[in-house]
Protein backbone atom coordinates (compact mmCIF):
# COMPACT_ATOMS: atom_id res chain seq x y z
CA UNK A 1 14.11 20.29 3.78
CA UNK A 2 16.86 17.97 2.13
CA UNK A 3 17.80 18.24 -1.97
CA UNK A 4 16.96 14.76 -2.67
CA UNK A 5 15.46 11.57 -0.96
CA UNK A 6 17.59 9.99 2.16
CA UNK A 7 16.60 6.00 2.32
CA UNK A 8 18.48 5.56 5.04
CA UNK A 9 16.38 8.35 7.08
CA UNK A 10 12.98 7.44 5.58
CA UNK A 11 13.96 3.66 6.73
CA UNK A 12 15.02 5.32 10.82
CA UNK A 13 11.35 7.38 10.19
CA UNK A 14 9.51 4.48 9.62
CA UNK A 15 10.90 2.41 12.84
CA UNK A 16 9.95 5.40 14.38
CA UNK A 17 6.68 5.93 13.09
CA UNK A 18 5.37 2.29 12.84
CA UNK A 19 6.57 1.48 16.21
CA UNK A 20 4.16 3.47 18.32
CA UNK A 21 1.09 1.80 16.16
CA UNK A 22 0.25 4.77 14.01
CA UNK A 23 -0.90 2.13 10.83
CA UNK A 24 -3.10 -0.36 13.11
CA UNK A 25 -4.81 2.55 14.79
CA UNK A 26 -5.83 4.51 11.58
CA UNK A 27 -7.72 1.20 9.70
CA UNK A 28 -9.83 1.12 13.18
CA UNK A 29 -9.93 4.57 13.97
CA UNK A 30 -10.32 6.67 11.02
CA UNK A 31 -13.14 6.94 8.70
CA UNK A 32 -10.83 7.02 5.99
CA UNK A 33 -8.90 4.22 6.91
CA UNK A 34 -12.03 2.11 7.26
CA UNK A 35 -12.39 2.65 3.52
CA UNK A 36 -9.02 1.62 2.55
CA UNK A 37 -9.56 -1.45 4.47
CA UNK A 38 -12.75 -2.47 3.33
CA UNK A 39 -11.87 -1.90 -0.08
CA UNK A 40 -8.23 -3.38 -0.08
CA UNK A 41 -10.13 -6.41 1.32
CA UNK A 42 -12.30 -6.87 -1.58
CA UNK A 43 -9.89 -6.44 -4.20
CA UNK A 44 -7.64 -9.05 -2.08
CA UNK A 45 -10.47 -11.17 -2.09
CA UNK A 46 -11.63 -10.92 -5.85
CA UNK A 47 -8.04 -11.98 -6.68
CA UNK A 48 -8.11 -14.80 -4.24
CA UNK A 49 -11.04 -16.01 -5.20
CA UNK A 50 -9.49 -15.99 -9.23
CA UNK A 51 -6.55 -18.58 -8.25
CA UNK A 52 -8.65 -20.51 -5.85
CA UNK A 53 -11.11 -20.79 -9.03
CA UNK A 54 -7.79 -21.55 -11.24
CA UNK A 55 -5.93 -23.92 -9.31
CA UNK A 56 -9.19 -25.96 -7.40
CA UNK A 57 -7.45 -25.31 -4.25
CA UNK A 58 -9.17 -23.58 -1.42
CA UNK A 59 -6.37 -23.32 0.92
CA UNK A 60 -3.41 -20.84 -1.07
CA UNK A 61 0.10 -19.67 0.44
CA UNK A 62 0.22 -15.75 0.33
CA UNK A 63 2.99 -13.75 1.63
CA UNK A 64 2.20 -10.37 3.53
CA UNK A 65 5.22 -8.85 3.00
CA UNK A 66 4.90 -4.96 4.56
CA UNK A 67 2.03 -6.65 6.66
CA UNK A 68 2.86 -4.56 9.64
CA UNK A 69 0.64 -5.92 12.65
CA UNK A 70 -1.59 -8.27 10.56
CA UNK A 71 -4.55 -6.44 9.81
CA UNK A 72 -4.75 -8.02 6.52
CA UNK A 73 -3.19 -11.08 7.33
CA UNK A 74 -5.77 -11.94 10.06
CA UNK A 75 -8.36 -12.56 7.93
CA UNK A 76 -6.61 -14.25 5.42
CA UNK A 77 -5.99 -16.50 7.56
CA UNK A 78 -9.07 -17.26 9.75
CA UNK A 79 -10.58 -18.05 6.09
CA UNK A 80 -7.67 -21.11 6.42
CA UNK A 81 -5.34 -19.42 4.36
CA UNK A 82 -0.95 -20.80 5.32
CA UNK A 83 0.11 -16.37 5.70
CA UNK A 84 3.68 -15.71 5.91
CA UNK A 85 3.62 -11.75 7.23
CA UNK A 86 6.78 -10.17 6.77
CA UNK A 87 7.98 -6.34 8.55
CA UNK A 88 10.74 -4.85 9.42
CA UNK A 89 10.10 -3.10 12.45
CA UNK A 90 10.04 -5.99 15.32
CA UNK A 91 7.77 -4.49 17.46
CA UNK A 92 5.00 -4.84 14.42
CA UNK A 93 6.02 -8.31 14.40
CA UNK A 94 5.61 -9.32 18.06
CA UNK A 95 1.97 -8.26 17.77
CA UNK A 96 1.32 -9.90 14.35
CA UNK A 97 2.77 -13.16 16.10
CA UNK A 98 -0.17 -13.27 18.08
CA UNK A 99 -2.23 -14.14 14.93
CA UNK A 100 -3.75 -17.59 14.99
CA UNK A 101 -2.11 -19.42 11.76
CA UNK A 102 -0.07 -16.55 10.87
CA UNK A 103 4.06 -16.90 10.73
CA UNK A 104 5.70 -13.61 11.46
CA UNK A 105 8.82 -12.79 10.45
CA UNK A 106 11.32 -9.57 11.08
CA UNK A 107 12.75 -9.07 7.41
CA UNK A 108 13.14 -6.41 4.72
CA UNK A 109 11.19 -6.47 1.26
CA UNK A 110 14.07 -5.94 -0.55
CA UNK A 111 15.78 -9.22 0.67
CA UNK A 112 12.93 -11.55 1.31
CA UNK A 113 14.37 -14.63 3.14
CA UNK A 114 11.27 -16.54 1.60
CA UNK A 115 11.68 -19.24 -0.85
CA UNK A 116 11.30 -19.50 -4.11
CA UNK A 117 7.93 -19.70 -6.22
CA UNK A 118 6.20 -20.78 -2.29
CA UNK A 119 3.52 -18.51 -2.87
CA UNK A 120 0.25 -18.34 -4.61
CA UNK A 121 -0.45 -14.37 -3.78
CA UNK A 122 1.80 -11.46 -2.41
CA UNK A 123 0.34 -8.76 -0.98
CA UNK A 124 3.36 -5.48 -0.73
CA UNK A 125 0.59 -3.45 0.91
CA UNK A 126 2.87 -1.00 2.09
CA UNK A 127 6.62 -1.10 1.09
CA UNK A 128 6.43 0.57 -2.40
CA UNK A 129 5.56 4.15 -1.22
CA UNK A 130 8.12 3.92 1.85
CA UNK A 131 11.12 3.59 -0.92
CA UNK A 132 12.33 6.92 -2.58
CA UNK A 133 14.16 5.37 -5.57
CA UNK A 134 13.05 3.29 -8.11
CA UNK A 135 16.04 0.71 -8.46
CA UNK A 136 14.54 -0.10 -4.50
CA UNK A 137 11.31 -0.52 -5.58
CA UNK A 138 12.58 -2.59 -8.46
CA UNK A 139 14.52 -4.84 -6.14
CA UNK A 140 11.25 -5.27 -3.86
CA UNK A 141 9.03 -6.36 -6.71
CA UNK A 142 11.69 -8.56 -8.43
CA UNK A 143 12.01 -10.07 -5.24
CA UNK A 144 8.22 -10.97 -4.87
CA UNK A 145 7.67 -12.02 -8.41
CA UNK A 146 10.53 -14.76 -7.43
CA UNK A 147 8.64 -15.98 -4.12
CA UNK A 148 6.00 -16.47 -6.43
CA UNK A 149 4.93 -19.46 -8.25
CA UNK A 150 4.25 -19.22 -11.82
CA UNK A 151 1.09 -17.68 -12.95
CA UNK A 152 0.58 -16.37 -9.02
CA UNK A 153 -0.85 -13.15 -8.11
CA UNK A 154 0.86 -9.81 -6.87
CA UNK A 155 -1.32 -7.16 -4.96
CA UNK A 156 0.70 -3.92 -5.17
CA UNK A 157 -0.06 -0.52 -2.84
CA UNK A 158 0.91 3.01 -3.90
CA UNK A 159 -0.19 6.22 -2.76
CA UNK A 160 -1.37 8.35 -5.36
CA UNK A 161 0.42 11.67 -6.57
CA UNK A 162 -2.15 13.55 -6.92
CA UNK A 163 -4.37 12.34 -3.97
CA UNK A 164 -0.89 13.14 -2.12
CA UNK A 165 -0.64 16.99 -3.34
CA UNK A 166 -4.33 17.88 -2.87
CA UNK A 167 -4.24 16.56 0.71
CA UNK A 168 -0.91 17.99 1.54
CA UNK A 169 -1.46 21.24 0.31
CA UNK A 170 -5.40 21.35 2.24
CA UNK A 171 -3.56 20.05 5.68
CA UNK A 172 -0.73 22.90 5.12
CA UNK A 173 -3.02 25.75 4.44
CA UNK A 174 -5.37 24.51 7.28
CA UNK A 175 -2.17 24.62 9.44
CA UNK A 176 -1.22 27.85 8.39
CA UNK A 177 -4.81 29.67 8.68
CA UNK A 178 -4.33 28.31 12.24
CA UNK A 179 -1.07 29.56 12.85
CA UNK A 180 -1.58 32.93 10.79
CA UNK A 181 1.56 31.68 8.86
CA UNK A 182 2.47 31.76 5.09
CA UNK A 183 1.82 28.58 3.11
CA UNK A 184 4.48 29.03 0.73
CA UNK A 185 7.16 27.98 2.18
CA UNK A 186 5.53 24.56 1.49
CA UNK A 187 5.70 25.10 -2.41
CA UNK A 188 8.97 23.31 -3.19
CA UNK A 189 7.42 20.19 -1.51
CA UNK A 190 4.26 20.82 -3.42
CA UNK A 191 6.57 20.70 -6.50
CA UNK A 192 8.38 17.53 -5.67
CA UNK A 193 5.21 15.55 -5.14
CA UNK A 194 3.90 16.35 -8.59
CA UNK A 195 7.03 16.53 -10.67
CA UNK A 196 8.74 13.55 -9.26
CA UNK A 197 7.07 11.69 -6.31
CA UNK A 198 8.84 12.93 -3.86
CA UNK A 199 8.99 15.53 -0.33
CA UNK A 200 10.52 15.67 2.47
CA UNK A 201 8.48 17.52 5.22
CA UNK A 202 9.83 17.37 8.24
CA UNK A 203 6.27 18.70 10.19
CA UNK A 204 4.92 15.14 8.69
CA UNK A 205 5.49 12.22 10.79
CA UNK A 206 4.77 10.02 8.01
CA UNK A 207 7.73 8.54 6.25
CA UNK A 208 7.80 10.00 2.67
CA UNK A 209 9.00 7.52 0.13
CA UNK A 210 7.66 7.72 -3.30
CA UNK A 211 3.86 8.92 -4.49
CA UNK A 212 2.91 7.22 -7.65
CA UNK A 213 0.42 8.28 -10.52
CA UNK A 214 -1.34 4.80 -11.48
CA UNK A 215 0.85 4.61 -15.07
CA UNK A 216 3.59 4.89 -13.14
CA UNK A 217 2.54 1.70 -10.76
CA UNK A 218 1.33 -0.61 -13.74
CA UNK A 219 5.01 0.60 -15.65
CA UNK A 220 7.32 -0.81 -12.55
CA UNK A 221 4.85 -3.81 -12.22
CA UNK A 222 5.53 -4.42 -15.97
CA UNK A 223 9.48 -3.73 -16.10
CA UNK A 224 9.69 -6.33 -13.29
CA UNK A 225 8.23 -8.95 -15.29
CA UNK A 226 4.73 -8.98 -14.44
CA UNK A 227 1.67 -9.29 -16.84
CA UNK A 228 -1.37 -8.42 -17.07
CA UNK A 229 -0.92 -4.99 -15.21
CA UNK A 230 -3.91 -3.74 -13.79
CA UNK A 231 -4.39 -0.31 -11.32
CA UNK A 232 -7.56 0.16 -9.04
CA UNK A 233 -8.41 3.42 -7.02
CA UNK A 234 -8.91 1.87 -3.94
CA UNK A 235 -11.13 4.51 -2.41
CA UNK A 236 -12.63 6.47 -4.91
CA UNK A 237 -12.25 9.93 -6.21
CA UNK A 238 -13.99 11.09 -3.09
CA UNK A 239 -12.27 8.98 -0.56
CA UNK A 240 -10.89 11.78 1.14
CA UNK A 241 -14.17 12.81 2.05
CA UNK A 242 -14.28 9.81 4.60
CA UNK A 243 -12.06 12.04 6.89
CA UNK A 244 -15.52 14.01 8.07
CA UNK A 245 -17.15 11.01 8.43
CA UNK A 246 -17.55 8.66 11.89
CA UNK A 247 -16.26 5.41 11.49
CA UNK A 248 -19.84 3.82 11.43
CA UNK A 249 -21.63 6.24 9.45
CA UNK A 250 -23.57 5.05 6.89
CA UNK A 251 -22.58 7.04 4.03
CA UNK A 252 -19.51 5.32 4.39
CA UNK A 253 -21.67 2.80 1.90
CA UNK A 254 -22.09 5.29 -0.55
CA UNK A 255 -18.18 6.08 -1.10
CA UNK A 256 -17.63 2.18 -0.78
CA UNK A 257 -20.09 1.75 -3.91
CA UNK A 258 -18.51 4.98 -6.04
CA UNK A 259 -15.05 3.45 -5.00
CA UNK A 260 -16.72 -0.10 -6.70
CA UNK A 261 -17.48 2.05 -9.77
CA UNK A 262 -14.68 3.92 -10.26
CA UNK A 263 -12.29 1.38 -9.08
CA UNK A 264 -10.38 1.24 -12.47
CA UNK A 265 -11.59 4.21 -14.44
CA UNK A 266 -8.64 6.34 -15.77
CA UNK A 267 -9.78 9.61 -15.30
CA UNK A 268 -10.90 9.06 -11.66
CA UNK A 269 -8.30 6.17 -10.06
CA UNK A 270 -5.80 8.94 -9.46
CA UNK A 271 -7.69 10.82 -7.45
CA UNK A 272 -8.25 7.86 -5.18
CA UNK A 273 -5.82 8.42 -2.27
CA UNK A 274 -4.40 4.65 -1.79
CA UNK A 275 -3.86 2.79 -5.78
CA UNK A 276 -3.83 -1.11 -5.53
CA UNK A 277 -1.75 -2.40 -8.49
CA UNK A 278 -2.55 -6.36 -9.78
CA UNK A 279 -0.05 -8.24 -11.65
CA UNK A 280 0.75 -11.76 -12.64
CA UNK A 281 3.57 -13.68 -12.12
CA UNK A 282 5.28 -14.92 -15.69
CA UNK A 283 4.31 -18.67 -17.10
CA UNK A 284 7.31 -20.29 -18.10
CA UNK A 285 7.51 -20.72 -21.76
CA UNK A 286 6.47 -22.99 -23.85
């Protein structure tokens, strides 16, 4: 275990990781992931249908920028969307370039080669919690609020801290029943997720970056300029319990409606393993 988050390896990680599919295959395969997909889509689509209702226009630019193999993207655009889906690991791209009306592009959220206020919507669905340090994440969102146009709409993942620590700390005990083995040495990890976001546990393939409590979220969305800061709990404070679930079981319905309820309570969105921040991009004064 390192003494402090390594970009640089969480950035070789997530080539690593993201480049045998691992992201597509969870939103089809998993329970769980069918949740997080069903309900990022409907908070996408709320907020889509708020500047389409704003500006008159039915057809809106939106940048995917994190958009891996285009799950999201997809259907953006088969609704006749113009999607610009931006990843850094190529072979994400090649498949996303497959995507009827999509434009996929190899590039790095931090330095966006997009232009300036081009876009009505930005979706970072994944970079934020891939990026250990904050002055990262700062650079990512100041970069989308600039490919924005004013008054445009940023859609903002995190994983939660707390989600993050329960599930961690289940998975490692499980593990260690299994093995006969003593869960404890997991505790300083346990400790970095809840004092400051952060682990590094090398038995995880995931790429650590940064877990975020939903004050936390709406505060970065905020110091970068954005307004109107809003956090939703994307699956609900029992999403977890999608993970013993089939992928077409029907009480799949019943977390998707608590998930509805909840969605921006503030006792119950942290519990919620994936957050969904909403900002807007500034008006220029008057």
């Amino acid at each position: 275990m390192t003494h402090g988050p390594d970009q640089r390896r969480i950035d070789a990680r997530l080539h690593e990781y993201y480049g045998s599919g691992h992201k597509g295959q969870r939103l089809r395969s998993s329970a769980g992931g069918v949740l997080e997909f069903r309900r990022t889509q409907e908070i996408v689509a709320a907020q889509i249908d708020r500047i389409a209702s704003e500006t008159g226009r039915s057809t809106l630019r939106i940048a995917d920028v994190g958009g891996a193999t285009g799950a999201h993207a997809a259907p953006l655009a088969a609704l006749g969307h113009v999607v610009t889906l931006v990843d850094p690991v190529p072979a994400q791209v090649r498949e996303a370039e497959s995507i009827s009306a999509v434009t996929a592009l190899v590039g790095d959220a931090r330095d966006l080669r997009l232009d300036d206020s081009a876009h009505d919507v930005v979706l970072l669905l994944g970079p934020l919690y891939h990026l250990a340090e904050a002055v990262d994440r700062a650079r990512v969102l100041t970069e989308a609020r600039r490919t924005l146009r004013p008054g445009g709409i940023l859609i903002a993942a995190g994983i939660s801290r707390l989600s993050s620590f329960t599930d961690t700390y289940l998975s490692a005990a499980a593990d260690g029943a299994d093995a006969g083995g003593d869960v404890s040495v997991w505790d300083d990890a346990w400790q970095g997720i809840l004092a400051g976001g952060w682990a590094d546990i090398p038995e995880v393939p995931f790429p650590f970056g940064h877990f975020h409590t939903s004050a936390e979220l709406a505060a970065e969305l905020r110091d970068a300029g954005f307004a109107d800061a809003t956090v939703h709990g994307v699956e609900g404070p029992i999403g977890v319990a999608a993970e013993l679930l089939g992928t077409e079981d029907r009480a799949l319905e019943v977390l998707m409606d608590l998930a509805r309820r909840s969605s921006e309570h503030p006792l119950l969105r942290d519990i919620s393993p994936h957050l969904l921040a909403v900002g807007r991009a500034p008006l220029p004064s008057a």
